[in-house]
Protein backbone atom coordinates (compact mmCIF):
# COMPACT_ATOMS: atom_id res chain seq x y z
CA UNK A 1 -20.19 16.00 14.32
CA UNK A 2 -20.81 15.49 10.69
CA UNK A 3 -21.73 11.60 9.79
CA UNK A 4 -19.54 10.75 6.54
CA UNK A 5 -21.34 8.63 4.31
CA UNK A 6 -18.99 5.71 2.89
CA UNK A 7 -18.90 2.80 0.08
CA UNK A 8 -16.81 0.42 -0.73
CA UNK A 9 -16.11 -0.93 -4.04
CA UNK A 10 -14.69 -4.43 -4.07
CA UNK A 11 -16.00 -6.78 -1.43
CA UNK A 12 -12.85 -9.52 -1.41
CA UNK A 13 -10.26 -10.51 0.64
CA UNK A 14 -9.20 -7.11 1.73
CA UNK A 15 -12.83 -5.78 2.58
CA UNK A 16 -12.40 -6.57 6.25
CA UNK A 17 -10.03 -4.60 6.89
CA UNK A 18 -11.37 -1.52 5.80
CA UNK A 19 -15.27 -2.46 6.68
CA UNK A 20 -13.89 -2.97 10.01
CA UNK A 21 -12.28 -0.45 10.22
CA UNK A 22 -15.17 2.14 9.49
CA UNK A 23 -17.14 0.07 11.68
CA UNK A 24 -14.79 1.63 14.90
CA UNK A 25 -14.25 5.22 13.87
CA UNK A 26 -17.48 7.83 15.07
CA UNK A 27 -19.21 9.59 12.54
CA UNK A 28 -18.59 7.01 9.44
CA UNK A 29 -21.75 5.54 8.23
CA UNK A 30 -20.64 2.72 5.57
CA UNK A 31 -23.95 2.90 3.40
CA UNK A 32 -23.33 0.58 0.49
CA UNK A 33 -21.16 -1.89 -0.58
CA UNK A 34 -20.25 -2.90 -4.41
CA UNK A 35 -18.63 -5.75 -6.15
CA UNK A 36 -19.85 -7.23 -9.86
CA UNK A 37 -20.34 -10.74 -7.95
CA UNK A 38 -23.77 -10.10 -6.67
CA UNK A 39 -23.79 -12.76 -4.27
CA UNK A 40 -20.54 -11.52 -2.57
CA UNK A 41 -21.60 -7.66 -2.32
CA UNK A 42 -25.16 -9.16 -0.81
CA UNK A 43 -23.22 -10.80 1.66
CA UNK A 44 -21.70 -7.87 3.03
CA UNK A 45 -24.19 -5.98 2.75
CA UNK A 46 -26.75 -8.45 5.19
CA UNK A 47 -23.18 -8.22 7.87
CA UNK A 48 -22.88 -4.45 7.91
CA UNK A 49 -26.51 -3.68 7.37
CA UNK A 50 -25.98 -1.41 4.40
CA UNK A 51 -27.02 -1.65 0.32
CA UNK A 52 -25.41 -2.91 -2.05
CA UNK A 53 -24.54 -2.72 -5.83
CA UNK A 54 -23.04 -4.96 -8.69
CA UNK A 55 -22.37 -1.33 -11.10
CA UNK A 56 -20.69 1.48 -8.83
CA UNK A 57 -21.97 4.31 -11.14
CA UNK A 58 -25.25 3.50 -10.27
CA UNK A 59 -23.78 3.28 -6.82
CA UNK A 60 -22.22 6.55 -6.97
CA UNK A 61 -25.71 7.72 -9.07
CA UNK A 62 -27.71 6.37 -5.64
CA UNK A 63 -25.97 7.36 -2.30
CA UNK A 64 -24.90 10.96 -2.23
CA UNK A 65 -21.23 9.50 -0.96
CA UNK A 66 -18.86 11.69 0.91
CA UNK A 67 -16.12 9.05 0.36
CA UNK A 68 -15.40 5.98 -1.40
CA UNK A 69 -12.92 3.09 -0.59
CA UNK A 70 -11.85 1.74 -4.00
CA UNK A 71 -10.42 -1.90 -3.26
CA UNK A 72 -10.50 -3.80 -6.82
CA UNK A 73 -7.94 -4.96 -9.46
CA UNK A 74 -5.23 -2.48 -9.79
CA UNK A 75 -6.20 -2.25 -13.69
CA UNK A 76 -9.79 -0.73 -12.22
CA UNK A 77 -8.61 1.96 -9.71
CA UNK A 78 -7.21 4.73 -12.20
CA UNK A 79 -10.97 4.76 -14.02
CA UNK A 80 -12.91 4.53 -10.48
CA UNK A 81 -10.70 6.99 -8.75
CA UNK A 82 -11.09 9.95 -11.57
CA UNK A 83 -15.65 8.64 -11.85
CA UNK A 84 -15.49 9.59 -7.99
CA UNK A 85 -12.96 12.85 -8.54
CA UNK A 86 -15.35 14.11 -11.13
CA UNK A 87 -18.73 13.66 -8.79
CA UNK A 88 -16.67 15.29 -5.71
CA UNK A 89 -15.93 12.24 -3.87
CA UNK A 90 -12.80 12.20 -1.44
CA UNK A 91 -11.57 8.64 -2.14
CA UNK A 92 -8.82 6.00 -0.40
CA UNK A 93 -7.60 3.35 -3.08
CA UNK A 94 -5.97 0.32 -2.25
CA UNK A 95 -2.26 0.05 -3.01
CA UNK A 96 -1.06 -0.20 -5.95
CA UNK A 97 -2.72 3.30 -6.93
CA UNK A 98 -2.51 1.87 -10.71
CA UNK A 99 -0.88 0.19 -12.77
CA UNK A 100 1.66 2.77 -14.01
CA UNK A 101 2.52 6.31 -13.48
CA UNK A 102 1.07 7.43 -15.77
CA UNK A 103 -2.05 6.34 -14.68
CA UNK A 104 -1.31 7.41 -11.49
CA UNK A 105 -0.77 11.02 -12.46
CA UNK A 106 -4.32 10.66 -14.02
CA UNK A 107 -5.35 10.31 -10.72
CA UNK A 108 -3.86 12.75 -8.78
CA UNK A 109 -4.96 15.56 -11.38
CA UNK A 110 -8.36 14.71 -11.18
CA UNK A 111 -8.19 14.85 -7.66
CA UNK A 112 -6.59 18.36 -7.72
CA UNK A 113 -8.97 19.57 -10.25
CA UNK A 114 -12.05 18.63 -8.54
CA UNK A 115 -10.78 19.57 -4.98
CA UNK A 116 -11.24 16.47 -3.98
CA UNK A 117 -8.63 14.40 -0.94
CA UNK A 118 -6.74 11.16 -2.69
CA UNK A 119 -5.36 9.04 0.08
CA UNK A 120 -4.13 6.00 -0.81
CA UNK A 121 -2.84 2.51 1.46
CA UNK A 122 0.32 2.42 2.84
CA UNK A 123 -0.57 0.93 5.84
CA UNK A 124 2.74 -0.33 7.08
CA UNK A 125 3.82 3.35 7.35
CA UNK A 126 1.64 3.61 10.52
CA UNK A 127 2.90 0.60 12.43
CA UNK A 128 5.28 1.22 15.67
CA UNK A 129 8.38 -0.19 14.04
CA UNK A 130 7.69 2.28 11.09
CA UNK A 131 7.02 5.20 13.29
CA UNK A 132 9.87 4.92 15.60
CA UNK A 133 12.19 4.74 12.98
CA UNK A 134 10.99 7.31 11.31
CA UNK A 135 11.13 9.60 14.42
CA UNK A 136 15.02 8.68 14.72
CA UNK A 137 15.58 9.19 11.22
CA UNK A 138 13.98 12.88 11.82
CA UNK A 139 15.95 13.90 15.12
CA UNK A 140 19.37 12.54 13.83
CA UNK A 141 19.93 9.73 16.68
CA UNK A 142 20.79 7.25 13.98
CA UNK A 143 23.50 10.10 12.12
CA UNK A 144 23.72 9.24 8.16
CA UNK A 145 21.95 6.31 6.77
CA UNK A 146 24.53 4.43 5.06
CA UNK A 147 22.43 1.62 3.70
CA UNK A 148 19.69 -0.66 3.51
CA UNK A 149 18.65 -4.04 2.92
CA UNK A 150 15.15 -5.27 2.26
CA UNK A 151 14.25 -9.14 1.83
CA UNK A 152 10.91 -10.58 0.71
CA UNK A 153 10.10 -14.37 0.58
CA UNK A 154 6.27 -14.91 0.21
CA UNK A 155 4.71 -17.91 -1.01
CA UNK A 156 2.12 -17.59 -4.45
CA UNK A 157 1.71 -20.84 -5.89
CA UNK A 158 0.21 -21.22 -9.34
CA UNK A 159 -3.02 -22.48 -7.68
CA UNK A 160 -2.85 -18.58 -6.34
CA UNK A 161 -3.10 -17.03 -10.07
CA UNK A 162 -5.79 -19.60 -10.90
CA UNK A 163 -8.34 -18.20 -8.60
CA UNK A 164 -8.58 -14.83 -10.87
CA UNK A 165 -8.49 -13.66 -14.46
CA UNK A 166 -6.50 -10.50 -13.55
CA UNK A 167 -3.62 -11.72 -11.31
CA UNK A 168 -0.69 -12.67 -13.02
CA UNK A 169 -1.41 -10.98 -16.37
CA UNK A 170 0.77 -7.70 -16.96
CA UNK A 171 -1.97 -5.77 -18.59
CA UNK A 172 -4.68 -6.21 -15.48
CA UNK A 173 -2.35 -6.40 -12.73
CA UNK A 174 0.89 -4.52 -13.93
CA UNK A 175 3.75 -6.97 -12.74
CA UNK A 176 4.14 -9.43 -9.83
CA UNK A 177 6.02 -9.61 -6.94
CA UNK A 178 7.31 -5.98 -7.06
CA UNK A 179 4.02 -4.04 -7.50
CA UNK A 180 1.40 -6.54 -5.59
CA UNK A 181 3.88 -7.72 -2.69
CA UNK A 182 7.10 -5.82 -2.29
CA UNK A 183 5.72 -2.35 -2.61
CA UNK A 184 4.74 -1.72 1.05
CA UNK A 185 8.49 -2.29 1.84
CA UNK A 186 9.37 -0.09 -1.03
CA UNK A 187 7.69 2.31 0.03
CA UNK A 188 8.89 2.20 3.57
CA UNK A 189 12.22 2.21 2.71
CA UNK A 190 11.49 5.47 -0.25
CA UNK A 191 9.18 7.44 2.39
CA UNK A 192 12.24 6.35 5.76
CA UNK A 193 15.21 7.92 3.10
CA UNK A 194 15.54 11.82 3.74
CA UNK A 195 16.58 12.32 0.51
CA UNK A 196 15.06 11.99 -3.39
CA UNK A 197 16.27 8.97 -5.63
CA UNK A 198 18.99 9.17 -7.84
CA UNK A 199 18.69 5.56 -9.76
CA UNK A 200 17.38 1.76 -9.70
CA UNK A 201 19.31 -0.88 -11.37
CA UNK A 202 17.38 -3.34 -11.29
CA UNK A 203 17.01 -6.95 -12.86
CA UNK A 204 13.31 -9.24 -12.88
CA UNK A 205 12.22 -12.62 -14.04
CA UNK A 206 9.76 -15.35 -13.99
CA UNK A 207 11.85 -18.15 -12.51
CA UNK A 208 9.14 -20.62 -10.63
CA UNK A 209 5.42 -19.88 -12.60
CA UNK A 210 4.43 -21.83 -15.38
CA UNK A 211 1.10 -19.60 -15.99
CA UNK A 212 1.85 -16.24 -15.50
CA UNK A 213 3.36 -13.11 -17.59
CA UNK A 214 4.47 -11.09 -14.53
CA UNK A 215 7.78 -11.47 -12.10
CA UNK A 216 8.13 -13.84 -9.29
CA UNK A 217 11.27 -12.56 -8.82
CA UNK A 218 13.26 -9.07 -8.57
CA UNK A 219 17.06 -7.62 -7.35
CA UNK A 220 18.78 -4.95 -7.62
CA UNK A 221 20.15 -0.96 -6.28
CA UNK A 222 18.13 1.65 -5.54
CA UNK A 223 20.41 4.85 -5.40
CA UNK A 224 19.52 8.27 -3.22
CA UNK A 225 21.07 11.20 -4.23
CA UNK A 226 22.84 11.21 -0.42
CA UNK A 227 24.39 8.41 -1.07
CA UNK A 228 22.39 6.32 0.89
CA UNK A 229 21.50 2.79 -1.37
CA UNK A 230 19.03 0.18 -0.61
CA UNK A 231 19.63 -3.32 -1.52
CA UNK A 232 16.64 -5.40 -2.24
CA UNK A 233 16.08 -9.22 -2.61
CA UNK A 234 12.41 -10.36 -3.53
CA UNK A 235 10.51 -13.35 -4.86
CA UNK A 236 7.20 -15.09 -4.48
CA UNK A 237 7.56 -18.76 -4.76
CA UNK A 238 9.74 -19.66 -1.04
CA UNK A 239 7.67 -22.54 0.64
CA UNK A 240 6.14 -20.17 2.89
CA UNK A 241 4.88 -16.25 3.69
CA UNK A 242 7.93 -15.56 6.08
CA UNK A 243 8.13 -12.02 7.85
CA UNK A 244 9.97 -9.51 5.11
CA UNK A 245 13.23 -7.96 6.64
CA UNK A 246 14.53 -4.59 6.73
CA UNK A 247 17.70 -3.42 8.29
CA UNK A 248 19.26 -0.48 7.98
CA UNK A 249 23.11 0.82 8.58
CA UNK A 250 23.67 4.30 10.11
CA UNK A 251 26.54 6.10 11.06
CA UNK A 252 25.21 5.71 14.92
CA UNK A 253 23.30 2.48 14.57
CA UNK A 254 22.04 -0.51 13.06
CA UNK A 255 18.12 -1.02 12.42
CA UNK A 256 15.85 -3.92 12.23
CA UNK A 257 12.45 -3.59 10.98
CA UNK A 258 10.86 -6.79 11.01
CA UNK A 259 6.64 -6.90 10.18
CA UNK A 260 5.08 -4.32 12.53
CA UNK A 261 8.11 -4.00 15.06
CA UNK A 262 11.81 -2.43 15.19
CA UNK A 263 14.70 -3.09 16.83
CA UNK A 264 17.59 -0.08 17.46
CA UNK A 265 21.03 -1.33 18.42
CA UNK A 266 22.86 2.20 18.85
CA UNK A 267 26.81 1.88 18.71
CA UNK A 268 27.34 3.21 22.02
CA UNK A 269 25.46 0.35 24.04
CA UNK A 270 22.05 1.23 24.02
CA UNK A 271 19.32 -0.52 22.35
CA UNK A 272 15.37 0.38 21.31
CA UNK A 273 12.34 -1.10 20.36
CA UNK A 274 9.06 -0.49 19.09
CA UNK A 275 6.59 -3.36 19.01
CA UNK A 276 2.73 -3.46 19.23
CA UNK A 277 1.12 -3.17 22.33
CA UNK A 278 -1.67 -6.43 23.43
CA UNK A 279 -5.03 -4.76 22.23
CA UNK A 280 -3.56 -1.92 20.23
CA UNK A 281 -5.32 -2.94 16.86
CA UNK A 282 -8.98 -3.69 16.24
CA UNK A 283 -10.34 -7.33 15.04
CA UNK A 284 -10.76 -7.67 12.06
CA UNK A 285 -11.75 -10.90 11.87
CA UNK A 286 -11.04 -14.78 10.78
CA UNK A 287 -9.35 -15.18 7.60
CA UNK A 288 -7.15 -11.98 7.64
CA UNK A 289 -3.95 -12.42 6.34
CA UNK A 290 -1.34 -11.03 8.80
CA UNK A 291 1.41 -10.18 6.71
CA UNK A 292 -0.41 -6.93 5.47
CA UNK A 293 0.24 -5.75 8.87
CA UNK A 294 -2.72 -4.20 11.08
CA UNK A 295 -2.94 -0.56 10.97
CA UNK A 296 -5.24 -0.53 8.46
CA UNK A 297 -7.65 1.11 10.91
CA UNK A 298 -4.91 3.78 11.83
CA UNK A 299 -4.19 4.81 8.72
CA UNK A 300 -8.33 5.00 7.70
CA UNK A 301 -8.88 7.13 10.89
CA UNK A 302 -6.09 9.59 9.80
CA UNK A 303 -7.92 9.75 6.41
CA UNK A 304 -11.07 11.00 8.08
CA UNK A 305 -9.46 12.61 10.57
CA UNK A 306 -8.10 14.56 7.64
CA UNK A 307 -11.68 15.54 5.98
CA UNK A 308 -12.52 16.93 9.44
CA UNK A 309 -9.71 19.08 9.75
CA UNK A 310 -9.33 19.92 5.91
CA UNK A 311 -6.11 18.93 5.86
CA UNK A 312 -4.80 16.37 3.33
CA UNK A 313 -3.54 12.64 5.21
CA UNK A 314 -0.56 11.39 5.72
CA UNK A 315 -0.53 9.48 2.66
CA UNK A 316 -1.66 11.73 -0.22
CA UNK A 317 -2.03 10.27 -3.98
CA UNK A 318 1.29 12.83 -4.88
CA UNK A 319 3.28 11.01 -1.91
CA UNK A 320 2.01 7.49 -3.52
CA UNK A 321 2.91 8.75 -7.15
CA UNK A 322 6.49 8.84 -5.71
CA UNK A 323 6.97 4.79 -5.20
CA UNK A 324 4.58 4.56 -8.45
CA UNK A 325 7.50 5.59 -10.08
CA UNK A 326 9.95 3.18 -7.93
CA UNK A 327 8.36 0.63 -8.88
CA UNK A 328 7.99 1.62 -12.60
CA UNK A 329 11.98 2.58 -12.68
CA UNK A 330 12.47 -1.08 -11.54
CA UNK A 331 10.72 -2.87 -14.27
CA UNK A 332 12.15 -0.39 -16.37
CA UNK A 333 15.84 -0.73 -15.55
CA UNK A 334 15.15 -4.73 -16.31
CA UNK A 335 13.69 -3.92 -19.31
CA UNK A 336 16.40 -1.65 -20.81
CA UNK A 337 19.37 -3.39 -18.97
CA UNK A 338 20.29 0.34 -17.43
CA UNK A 339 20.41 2.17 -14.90
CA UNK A 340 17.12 4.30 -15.03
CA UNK A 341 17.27 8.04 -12.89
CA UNK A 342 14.48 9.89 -11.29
């Protein structure tokens, strides 16, 4: 079995999950680890036993990578992603892919052009609640989805934005609540629909921050060409993180998704679930925040699982580009007080 030598760029609060995470799939050596705060990378580096590097060229210049994990500010991931497309490096980036389509697109060429796999996290796609769904969606026991609503209540206090020079500012981190929080659920709900979008209407604001220039708050429509609409409710400044909601009205049932789990109350009397199972997901360790969800690991091991079978993963960069462009549409529709089509 070929050994698949790994680094990681960006050693923060996300790190363990995907350090982890390499740590319990065979044939993944994680070889060096890079951030630009020398004492953090060095850290990780003395826990996983592997080098490490404040510049990630001369990373990328050093360790003959077969894959990188690119984990930094969103304003950073279109320039990394298309360094490691051009040296022939397959390469998993943190959600957002970038800030912007356009960037995005950036992205996914290089990949193309350099034959190269672009995966990039969508973690909550993998969770039980997300799969079963999905599978119900696919063999028509739910009949037409009718609609959807999807409510997010997180807490970011201003001492949150303080504790970096790129969160909170439009041109580092590319908006707020819809493209750092909300998007998981955005995508959920895009990548559930069997059907393309039509519109968003959409409004945003800053209602609650006194120090940022992004959105702490977001409603509005998003339209399918089916007919099928998702409503959407979602700020950042409720006391608390509480568990984001989805539920979903079919011809044949109603749907709950609610974190990693989902709950199926068909019309006819009969009900279904899918929750995680004790010991399903790996540790990865104190400190993690829970709300991201834990199949992290699942959706890494699909990634390699991909480069063995040369086969692209279940989330490509071109599927990601999709809900790049959600999310753009909404902050566009609130721009231009319209209704903006895709």
């Amino acid at each position: 079995m070929k050994t698949f030598r790994v680094g990681i760029i960006g050693c923060g609060t996300i790190f363990p999950m995907h350090a982890q995470s390499l740590k319990n799939i065979k044939g993944i050596k994680l070889v060096a680890v890079c951030d630009i705060k020398k004492n953090r990378a060095l850290e990780k580096a003395r826990i996983y036993r592997c080098n490490y590097y404040t510049n990630y060229k001369r990373m990328f210049d050093s360790e003959h990578l077969d894959a990188v994990h690119i984990l930094t500010p969103h304003y950073l991931h279109m320039p990394m992603v298309v360094e490691a497309a051009k040296r022939k490096m397959n390469i998993l980036v943190e959600k957002p892919m970038a800030l912007n389509p356009t960037h995005a697109q950036k992205e996914c060429e290089a990949a193309r052009k350099n034959k190269v796999i672009l995966g990039v996290i969508f973690q909550n796609r993998f969770n039980p609640g997300s799969q079963l769904v999905k599978k119900r969606i696919g063999d028509g026991s739910l009949g037409r989805m009718k609609s959807a609503k999807l409510v997010l209540t997180y807490h970011k206090p201003d001492s949150y934005y303080k504790k970096s020079d790129w969160r909170g500012r439009i041109q580092k981190e590319g908006g707020g609540v819809v493209i750092d929080q909300a998007i998981h659920y955005l995508d959920i709900l895009r990548w559930l629909a069997p059907s393309h979008i039509d519109y968003v209407a959409a409004a945003v604001s800053n209602r609650m921050h006194s120090n940022i220039d992004v959105e702490d708050s977001a409603e509005g429509v998003i339209r399918f060409k089916n007919g099928f609409y998702v409503c959407f409710y979602l700020i950042n400044y409720y006391s608390y993180d509480a568990d984001p909601t989805i539920e979903i009205d079919c011809e044949k049932a109603r749907v709950q998704i609610l974190k990693d789990s989902a709950y199926i109350g068909y019309y006819n009397g009969g009900k279904e679930k899918a929750e995680p199972r004790p010991g399903e997901y790996i540790d990865y360790g104190d400190g993690t925040r829970d709300y991201w969800g834990y199949c992290h690991y699942n959706q890494i091991a699909d990634f390699y699982n991909s480069l063995r079978k040369k086969r692209q993963p279940l989330v490509t960069g071109e599927d990601a580009l999709k809900t790049q462009k959600l999310v753009w549409a909404i902050y566009e529709s609130s721009k231009r007080k319209k209704r903006i089509h895709l």
